[in-house]
N, C-alpha and C. Protein backbone atom coordinates (compact mmCIF):
# COMPACT_ATOMS: atom_id res chain seq x y z
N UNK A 1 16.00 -8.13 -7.74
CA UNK A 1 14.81 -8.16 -6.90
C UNK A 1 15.14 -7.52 -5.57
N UNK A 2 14.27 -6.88 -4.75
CA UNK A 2 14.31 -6.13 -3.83
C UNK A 2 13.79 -6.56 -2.90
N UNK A 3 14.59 -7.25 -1.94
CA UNK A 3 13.56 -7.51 -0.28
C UNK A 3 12.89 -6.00 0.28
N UNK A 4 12.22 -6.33 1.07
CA UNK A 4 11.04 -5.71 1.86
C UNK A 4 11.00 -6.25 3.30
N UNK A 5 11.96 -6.53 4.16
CA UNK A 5 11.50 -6.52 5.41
C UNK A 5 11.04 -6.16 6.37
N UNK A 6 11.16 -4.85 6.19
CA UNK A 6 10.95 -3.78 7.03
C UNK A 6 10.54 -2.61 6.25
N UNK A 7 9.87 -1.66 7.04
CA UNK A 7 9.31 -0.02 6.86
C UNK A 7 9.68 0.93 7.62
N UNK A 8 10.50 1.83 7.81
CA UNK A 8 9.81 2.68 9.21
C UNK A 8 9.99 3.96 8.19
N UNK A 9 8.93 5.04 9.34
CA UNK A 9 9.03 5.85 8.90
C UNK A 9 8.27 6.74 9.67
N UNK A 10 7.62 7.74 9.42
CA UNK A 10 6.05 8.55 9.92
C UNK A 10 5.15 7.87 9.54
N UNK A 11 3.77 8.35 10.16
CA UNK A 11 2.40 7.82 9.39
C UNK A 11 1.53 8.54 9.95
N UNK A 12 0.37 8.38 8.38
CA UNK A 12 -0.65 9.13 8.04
C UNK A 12 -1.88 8.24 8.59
N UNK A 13 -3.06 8.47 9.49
CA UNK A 13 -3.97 8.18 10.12
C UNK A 13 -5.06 8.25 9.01
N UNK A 14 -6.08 7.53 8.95
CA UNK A 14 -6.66 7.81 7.94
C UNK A 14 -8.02 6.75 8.18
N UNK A 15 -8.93 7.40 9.19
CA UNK A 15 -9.99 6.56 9.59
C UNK A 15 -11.22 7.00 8.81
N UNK A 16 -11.75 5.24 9.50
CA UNK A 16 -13.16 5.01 8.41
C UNK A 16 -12.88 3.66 7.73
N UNK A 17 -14.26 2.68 8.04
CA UNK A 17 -14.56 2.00 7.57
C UNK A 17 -14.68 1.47 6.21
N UNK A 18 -14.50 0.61 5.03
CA UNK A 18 -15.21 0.33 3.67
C UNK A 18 -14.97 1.39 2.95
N UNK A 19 -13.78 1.76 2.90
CA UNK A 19 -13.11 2.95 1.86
C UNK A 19 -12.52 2.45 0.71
N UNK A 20 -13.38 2.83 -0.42
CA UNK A 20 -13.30 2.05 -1.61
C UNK A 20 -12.12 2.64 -2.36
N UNK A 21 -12.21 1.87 -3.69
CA UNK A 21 -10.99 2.10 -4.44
C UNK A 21 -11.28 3.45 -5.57
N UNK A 22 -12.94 3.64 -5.49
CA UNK A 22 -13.51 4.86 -6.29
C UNK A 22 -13.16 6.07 -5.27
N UNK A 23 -13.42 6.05 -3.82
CA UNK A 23 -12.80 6.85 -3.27
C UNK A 23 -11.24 7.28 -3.28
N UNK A 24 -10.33 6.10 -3.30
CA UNK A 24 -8.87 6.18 -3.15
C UNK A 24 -9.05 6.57 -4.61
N UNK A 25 -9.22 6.53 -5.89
CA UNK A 25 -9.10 6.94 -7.37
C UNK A 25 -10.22 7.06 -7.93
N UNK A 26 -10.84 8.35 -7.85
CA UNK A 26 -12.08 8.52 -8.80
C UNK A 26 -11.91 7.86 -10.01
N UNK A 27 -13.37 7.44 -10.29
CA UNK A 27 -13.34 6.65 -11.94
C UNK A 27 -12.57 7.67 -13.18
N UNK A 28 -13.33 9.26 -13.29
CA UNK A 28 -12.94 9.80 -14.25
C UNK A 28 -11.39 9.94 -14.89
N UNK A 29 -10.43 9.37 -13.62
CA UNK A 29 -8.70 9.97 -13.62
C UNK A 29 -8.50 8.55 -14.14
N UNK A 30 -9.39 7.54 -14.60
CA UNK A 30 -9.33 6.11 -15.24
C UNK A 30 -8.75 6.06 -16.75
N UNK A 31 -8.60 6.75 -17.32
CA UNK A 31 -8.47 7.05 -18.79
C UNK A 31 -7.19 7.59 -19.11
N UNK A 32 -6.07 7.16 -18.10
CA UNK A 32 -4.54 7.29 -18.31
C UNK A 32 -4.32 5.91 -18.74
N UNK A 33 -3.27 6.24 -19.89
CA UNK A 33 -2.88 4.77 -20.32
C UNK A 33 -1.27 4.42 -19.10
N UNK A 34 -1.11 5.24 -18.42
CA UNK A 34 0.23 5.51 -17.77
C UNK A 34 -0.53 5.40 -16.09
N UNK A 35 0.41 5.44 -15.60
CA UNK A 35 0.45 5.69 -13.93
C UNK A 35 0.61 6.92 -13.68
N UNK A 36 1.41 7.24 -14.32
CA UNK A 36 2.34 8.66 -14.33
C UNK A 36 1.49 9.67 -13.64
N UNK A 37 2.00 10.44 -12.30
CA UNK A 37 1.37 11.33 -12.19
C UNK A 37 0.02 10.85 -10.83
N UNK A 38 -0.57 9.62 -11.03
CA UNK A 38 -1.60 9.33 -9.93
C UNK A 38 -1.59 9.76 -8.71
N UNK A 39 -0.47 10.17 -7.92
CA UNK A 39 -0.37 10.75 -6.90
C UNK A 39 -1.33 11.86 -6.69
N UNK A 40 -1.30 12.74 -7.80
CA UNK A 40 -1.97 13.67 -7.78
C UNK A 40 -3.67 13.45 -7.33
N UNK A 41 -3.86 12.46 -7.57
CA UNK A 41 -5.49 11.96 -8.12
C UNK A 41 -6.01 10.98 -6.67
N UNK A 42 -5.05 10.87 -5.58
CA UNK A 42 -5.29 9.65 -4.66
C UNK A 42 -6.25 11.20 -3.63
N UNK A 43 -7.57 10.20 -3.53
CA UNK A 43 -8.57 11.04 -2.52
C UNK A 43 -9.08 12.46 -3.49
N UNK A 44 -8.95 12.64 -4.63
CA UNK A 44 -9.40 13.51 -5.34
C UNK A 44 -10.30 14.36 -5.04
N UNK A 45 -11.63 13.59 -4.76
CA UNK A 45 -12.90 14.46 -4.78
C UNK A 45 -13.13 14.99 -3.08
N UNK A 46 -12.22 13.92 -2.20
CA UNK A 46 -12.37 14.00 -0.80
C UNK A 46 -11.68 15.33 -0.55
N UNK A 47 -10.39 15.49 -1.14
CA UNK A 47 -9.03 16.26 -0.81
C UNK A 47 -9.92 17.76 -1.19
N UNK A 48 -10.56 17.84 -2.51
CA UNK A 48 -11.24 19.10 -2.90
C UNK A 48 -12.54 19.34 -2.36
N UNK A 49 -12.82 18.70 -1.23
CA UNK A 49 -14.39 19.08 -0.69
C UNK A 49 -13.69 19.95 0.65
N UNK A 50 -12.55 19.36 1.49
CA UNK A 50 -12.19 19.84 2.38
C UNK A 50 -11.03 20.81 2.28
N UNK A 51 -10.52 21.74 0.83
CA UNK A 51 -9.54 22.43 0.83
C UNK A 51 -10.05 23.36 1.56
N UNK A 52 -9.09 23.99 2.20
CA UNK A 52 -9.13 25.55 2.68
C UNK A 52 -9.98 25.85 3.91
N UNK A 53 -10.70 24.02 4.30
CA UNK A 53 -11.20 24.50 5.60
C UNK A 53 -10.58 24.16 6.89
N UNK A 54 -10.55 24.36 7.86
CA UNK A 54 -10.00 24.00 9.58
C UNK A 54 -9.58 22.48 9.55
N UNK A 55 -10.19 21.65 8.36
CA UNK A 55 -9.57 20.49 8.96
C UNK A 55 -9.29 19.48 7.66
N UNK A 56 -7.84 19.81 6.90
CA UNK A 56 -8.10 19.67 5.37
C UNK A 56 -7.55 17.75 5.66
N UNK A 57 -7.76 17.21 4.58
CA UNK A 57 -7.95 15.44 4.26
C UNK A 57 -6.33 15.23 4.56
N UNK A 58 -6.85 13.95 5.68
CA UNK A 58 -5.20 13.74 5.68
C UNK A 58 -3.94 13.64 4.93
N UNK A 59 -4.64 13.62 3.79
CA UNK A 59 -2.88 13.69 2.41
C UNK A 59 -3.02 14.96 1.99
N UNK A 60 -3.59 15.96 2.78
CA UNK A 60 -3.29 17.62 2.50
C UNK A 60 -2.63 18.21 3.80
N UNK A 61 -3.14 17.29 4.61
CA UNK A 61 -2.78 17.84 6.31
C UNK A 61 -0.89 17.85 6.58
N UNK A 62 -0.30 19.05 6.27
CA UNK A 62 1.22 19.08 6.49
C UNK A 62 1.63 18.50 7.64
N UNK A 63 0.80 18.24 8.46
CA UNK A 63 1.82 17.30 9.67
C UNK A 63 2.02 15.95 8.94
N UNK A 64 1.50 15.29 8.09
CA UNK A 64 1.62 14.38 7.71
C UNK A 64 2.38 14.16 6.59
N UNK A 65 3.05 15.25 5.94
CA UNK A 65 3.96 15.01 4.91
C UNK A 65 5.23 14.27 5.36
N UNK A 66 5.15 13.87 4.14
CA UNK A 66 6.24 12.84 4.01
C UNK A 66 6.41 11.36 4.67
N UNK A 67 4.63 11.12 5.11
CA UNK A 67 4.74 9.97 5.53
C UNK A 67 5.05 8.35 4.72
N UNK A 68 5.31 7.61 5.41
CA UNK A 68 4.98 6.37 4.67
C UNK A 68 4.26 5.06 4.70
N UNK A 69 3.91 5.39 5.96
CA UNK A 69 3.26 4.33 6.50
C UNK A 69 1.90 4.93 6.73
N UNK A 70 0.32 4.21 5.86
CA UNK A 70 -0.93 4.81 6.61
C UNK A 70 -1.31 3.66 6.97
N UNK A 71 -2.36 3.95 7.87
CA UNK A 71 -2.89 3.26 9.18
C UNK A 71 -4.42 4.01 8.63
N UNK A 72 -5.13 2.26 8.89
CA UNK A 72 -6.48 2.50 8.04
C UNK A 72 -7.12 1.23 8.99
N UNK A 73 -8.84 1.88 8.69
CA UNK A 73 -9.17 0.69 9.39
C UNK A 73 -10.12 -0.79 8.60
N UNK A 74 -11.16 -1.06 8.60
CA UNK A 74 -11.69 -2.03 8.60
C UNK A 74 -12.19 -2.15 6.80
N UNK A 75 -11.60 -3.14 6.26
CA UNK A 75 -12.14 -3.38 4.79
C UNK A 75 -11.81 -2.17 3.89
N UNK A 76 -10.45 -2.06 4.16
CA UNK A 76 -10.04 -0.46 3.07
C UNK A 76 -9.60 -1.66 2.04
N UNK A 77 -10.22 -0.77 0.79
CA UNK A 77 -10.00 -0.77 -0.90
C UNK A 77 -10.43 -1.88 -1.51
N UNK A 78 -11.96 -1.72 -0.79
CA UNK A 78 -12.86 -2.46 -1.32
C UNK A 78 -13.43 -2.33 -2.20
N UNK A 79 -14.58 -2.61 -2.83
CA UNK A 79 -15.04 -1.91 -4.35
C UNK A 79 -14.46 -2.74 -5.88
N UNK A 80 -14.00 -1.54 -6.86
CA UNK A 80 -13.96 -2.47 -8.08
C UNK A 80 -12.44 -2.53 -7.71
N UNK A 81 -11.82 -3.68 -8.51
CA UNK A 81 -10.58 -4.13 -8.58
C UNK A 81 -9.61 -3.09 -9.34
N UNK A 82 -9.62 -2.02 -9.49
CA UNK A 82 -8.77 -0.67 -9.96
C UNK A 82 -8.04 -1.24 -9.14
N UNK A 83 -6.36 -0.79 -9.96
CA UNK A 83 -5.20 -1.34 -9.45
C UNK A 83 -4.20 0.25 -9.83
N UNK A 84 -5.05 0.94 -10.07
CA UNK A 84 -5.15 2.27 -9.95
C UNK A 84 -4.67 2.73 -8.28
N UNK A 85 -5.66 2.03 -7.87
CA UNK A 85 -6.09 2.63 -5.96
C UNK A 85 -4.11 2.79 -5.52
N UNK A 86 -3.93 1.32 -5.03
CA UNK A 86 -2.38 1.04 -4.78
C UNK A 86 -1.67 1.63 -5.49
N UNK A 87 -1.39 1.93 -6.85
CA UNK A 87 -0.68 2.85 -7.35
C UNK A 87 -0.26 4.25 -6.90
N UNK A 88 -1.48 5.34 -6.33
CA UNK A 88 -1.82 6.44 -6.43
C UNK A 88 -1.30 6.69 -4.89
N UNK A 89 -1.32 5.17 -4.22
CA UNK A 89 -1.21 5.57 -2.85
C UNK A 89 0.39 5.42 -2.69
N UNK A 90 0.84 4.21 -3.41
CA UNK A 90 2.37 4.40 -3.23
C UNK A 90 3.00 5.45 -3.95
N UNK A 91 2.94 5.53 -5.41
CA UNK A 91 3.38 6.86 -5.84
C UNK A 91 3.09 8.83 -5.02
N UNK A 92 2.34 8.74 -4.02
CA UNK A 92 2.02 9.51 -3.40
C UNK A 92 3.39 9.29 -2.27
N UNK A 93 3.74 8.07 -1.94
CA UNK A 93 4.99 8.07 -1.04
C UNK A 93 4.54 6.62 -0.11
N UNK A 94 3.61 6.24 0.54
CA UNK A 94 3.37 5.61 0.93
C UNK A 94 4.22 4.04 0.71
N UNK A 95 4.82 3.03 1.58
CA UNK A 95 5.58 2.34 1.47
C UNK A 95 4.82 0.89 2.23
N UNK A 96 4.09 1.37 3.39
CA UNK A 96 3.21 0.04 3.77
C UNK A 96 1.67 0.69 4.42
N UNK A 97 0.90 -0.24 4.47
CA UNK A 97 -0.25 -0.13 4.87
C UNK A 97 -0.18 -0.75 6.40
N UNK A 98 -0.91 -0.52 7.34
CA UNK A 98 -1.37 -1.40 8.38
C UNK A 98 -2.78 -0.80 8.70
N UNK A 99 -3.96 -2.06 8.94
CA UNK A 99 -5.07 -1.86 8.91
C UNK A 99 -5.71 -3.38 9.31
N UNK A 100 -7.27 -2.91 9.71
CA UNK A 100 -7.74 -4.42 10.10
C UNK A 100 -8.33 -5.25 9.69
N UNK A 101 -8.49 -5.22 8.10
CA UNK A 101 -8.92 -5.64 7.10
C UNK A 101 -8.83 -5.05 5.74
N UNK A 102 -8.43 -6.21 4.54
CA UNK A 102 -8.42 -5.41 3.25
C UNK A 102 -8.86 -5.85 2.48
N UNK A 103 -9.33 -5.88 1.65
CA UNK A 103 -10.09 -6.46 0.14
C UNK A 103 -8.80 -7.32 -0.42
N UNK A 104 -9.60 -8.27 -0.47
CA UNK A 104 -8.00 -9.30 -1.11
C UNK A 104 -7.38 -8.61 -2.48
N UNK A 105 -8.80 -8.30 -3.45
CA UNK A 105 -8.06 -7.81 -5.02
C UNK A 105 -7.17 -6.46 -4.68
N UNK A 106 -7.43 -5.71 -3.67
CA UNK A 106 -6.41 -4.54 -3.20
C UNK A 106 -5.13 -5.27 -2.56
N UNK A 107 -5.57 -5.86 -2.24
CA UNK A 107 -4.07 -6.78 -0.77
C UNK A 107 -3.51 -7.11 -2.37
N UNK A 108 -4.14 -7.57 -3.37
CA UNK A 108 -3.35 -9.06 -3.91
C UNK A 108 -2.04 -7.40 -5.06
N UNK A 109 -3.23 -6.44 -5.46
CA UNK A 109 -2.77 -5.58 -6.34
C UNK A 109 -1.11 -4.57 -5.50
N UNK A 110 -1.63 -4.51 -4.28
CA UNK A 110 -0.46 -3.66 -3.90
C UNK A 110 0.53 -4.60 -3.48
N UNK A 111 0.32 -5.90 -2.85
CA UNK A 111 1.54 -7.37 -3.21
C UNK A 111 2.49 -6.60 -4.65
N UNK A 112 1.21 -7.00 -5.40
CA UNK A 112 2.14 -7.11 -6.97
C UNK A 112 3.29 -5.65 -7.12
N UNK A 113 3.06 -4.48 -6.50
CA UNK A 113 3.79 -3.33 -6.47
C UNK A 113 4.60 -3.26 -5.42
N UNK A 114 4.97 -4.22 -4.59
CA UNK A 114 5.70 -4.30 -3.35
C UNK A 114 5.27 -2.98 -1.77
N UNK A 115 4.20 -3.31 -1.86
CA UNK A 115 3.56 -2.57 -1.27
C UNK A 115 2.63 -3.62 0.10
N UNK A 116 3.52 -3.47 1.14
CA UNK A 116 2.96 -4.70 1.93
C UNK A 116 1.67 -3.93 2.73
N UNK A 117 0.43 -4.98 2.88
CA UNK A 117 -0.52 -4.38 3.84
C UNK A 117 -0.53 -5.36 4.86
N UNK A 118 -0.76 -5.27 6.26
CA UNK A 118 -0.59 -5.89 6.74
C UNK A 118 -1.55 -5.28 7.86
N UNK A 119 -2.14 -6.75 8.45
CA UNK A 119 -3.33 -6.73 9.65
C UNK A 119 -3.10 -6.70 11.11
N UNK A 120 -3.74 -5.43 11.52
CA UNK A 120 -3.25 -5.90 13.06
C UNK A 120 -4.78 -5.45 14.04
N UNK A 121 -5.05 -5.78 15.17
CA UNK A 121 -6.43 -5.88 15.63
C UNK A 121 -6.94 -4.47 15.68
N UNK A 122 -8.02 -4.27 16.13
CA UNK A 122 -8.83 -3.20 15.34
C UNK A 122 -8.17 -2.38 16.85
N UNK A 123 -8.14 -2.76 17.99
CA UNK A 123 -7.33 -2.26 19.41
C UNK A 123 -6.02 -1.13 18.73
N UNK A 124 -5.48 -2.38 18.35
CA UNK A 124 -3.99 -1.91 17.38
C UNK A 124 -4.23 -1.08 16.74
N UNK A 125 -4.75 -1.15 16.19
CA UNK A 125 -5.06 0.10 14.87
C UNK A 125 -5.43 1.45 15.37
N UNK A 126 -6.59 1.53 15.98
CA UNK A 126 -7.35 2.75 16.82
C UNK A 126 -5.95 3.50 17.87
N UNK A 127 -4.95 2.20 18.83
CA UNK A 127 -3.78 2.83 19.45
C UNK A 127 -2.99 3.73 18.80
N UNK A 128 -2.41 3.23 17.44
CA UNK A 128 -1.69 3.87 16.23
C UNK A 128 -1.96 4.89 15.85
N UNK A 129 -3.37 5.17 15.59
CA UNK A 129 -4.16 5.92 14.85
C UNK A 129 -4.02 7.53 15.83
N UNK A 130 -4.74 7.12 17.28
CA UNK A 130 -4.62 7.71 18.28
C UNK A 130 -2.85 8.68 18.72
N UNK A 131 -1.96 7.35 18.45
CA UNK A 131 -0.68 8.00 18.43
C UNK A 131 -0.21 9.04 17.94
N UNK A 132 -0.49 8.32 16.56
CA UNK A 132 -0.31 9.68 15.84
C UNK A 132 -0.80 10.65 15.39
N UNK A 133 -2.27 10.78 15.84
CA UNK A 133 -2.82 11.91 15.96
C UNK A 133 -2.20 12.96 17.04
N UNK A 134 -1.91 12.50 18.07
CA UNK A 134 -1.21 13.27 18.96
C UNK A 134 0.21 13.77 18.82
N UNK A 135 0.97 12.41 17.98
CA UNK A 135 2.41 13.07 17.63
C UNK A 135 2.50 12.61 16.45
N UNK A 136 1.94 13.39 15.30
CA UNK A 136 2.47 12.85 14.16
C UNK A 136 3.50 13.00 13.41
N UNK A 137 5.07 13.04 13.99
CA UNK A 137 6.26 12.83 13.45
C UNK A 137 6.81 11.60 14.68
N UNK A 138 5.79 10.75 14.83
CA UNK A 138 6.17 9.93 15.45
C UNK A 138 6.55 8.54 14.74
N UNK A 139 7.38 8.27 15.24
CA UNK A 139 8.49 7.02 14.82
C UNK A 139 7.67 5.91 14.77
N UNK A 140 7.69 5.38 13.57
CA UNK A 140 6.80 4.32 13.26
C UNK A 140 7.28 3.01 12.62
N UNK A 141 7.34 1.78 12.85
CA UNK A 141 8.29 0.93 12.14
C UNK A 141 7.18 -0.67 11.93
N UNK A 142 7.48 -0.62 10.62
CA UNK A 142 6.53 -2.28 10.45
C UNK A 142 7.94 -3.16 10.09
N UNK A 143 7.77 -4.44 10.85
CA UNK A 143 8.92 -5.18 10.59
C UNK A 143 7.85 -6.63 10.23
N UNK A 144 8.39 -6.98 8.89
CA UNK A 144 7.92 -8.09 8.50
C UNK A 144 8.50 -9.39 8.72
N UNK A 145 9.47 -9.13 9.61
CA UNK A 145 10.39 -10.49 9.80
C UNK A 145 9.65 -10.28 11.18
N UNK A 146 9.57 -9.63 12.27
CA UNK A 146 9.35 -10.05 13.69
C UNK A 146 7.73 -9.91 13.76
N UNK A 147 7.25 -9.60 12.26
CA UNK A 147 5.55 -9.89 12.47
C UNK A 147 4.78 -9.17 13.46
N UNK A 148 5.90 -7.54 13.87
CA UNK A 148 5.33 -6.63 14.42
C UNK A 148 4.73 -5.31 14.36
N UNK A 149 4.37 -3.83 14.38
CA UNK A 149 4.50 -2.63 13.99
C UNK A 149 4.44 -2.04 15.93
N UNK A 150 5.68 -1.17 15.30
CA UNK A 150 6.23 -0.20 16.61
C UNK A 150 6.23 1.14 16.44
N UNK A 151 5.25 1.75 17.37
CA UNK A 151 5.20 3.42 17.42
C UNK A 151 5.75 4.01 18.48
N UNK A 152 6.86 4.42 18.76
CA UNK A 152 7.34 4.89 19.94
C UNK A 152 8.00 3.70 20.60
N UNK A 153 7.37 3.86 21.84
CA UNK A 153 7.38 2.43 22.88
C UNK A 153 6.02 1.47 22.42
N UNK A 154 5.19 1.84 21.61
CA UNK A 154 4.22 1.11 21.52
C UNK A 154 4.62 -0.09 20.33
N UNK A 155 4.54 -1.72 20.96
CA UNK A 155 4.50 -2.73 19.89
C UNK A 155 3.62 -3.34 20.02
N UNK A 156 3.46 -4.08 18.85
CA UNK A 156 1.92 -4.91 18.67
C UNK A 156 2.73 -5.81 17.87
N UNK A 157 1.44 -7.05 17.33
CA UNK A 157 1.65 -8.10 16.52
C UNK A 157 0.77 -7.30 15.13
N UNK A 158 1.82 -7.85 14.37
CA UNK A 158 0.51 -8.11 12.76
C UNK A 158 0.61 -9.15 12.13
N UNK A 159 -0.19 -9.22 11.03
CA UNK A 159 -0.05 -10.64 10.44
C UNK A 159 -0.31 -10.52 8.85
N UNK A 160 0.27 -11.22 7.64
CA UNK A 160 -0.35 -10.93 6.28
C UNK A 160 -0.30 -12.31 6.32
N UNK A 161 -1.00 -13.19 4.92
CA UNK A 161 -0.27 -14.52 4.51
C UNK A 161 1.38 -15.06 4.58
N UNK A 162 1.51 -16.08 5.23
CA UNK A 162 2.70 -16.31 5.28
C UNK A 162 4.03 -16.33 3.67
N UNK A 163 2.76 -16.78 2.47
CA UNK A 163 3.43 -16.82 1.14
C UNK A 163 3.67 -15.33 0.72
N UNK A 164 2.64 -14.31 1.33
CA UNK A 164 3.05 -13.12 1.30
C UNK A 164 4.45 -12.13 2.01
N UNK A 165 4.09 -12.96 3.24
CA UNK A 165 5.36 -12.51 4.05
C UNK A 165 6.90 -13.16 3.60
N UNK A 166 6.78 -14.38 3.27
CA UNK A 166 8.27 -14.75 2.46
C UNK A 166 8.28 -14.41 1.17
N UNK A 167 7.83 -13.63 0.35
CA UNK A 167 7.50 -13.14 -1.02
C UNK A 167 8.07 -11.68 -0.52
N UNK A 168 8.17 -10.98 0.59
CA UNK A 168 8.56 -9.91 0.57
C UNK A 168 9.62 -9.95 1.25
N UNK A 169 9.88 -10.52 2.02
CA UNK A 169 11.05 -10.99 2.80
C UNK A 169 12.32 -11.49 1.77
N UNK A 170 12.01 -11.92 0.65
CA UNK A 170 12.96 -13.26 -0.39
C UNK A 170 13.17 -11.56 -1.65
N UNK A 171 12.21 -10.68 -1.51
CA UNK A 171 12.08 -10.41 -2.46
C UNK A 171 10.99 -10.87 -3.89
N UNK A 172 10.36 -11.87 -3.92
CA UNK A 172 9.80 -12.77 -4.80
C UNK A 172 8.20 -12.06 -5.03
N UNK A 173 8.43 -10.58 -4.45
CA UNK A 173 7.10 -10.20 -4.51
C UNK A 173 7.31 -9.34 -6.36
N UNK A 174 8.45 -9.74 -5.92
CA UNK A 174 8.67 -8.59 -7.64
C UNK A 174 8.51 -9.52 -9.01
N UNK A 175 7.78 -9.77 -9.55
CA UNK A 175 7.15 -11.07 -10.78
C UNK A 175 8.30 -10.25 -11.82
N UNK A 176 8.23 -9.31 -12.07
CA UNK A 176 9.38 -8.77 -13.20
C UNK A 176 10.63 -9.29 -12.87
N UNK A 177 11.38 -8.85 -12.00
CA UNK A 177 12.48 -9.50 -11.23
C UNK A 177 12.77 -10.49 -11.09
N UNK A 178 11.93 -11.90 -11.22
CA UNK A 178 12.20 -12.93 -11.18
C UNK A 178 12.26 -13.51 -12.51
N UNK A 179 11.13 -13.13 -13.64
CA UNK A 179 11.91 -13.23 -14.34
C UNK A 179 12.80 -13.02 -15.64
N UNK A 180 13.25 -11.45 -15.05
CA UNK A 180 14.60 -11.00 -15.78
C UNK A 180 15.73 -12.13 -14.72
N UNK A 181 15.45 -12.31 -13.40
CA UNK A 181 16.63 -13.59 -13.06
C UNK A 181 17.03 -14.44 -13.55
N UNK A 182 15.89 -15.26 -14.38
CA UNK A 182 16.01 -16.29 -14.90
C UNK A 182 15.75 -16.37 -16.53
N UNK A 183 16.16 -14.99 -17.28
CA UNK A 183 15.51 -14.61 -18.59
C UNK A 183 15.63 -15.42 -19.65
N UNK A 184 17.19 -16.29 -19.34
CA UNK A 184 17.79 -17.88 -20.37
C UNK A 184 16.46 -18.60 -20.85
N UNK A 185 15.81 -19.00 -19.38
CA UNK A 185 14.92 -19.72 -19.35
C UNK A 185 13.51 -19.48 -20.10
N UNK A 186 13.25 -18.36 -19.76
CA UNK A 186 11.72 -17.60 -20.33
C UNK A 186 12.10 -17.71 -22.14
N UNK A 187 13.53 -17.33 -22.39
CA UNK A 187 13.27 -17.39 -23.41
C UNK A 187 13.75 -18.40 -24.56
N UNK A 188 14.01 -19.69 -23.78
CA UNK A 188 13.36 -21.24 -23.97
C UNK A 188 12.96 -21.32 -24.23
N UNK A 189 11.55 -21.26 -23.12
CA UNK A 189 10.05 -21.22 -23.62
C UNK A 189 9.82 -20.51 -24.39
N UNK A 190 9.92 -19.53 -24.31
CA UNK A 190 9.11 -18.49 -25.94
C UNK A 190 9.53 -19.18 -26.76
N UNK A 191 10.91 -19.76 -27.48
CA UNK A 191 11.03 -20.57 -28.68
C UNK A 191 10.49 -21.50 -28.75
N UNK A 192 9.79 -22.32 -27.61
CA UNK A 192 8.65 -23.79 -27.85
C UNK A 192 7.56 -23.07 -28.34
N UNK A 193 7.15 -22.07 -27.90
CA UNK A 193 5.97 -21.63 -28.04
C UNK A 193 5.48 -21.36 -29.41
N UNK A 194 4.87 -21.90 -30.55
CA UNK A 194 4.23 -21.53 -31.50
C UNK A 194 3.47 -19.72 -32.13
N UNK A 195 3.00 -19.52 -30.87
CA UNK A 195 2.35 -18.23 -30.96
C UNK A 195 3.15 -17.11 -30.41
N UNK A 196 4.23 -17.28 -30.21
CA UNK A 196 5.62 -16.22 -30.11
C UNK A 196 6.71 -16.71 -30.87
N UNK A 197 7.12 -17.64 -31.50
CA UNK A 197 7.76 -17.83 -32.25
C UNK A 197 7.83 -18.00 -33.85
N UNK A 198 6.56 -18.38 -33.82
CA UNK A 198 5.72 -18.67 -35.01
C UNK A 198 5.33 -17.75 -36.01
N UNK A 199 6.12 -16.58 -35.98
CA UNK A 199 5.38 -15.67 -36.85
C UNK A 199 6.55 -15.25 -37.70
């Protein structure tokens, strides 16, 4: 299992309100039995409305390559429970979120991929946002143990659930990992079990 205490890295700005999970993964790219590849597909229809003009979508915009950290604002990855969305955004590179609200079934889905999102006031967010619009190879760090995110000289507070924050901190955010830890055990149980053993 893999702790998660920390992030740093660059980050990608990425404003706007109630940005759904049909936006972060069009429905049609739904019909992979795999993950494989979703990167390609995160902001799809957004990324191809704005190719080739003066001001292309921030996961086309080269100042922003290779970020890992995006900064979003109010009720991102809302919509249907596609667990698609979080996929497309971490396999794209992305490592944490900070933003000022999230749809729990998105919060709960990118948990499950070790993908921390984490809340900080809408002040916070707009400062960040602002930052790195101006310097975007600017030094960016989310620390989940001091419950802060630091851009430069700039620190703030954030906050997720505390069972969330020691789930990434312990590592315990990884459900596979825990239990291949304890695999003796799991497969105990499967031999009580009638309908896995039973056949």
């Amino acid at each position: 299992m893999s702790a998660i205490p920390r992030v740093e890295g660059t980050a990608l700005p990425l404003t706007g309100d109630d940005i759904d999970t049909d936006r972060i993964v069009p429905a049609r790219f739904l019909v992979s039995v795999t993950f494989e590849g979703f990167e390609k597909h995160v902001f799809a229809d957004e990324r191809a409305a704005r190719k080739g003009s003066a001001s292309p979508h921030p996961f086309d915009d080269l100042r922003y390559a290779g970020s890992s950290i995006l900064i979003v604002n109010r009720n991102f990855g809302c919509g249907s429970s596609r667990e698609h969305a979080p996929q497309a955004i971490q396999r794209w590179g992305i490592k944490a979120v900070v933003g000022e609200s999230f749809s729990e079934i998105f919060f709960g889905n990118s948990m499950a991929l070790g993908l921390p999102c984490v809340v900080a006031a809408p002040d916070t967010v707009r400062a960040l946002q602002e930052a790195v619009l101006r310097e975007p190879k600017l030094p960016v760090k989310v620390d989940l143990d001091s419950k802060t995110v630091r851009a430069g000289s700039f620190t703030a507070p954030i906050s997720l659930p505390d069972a969330a924050r020691q789930a990434f901190l312990s590592g315990g955010w990884d459900a596979t990992g825990l239990l291949m830890e304890r695999y003796e055990e799991v497969e105990a149980v499967a031999r009580k079990l009638p309908y896995v053993s039973g056949f």
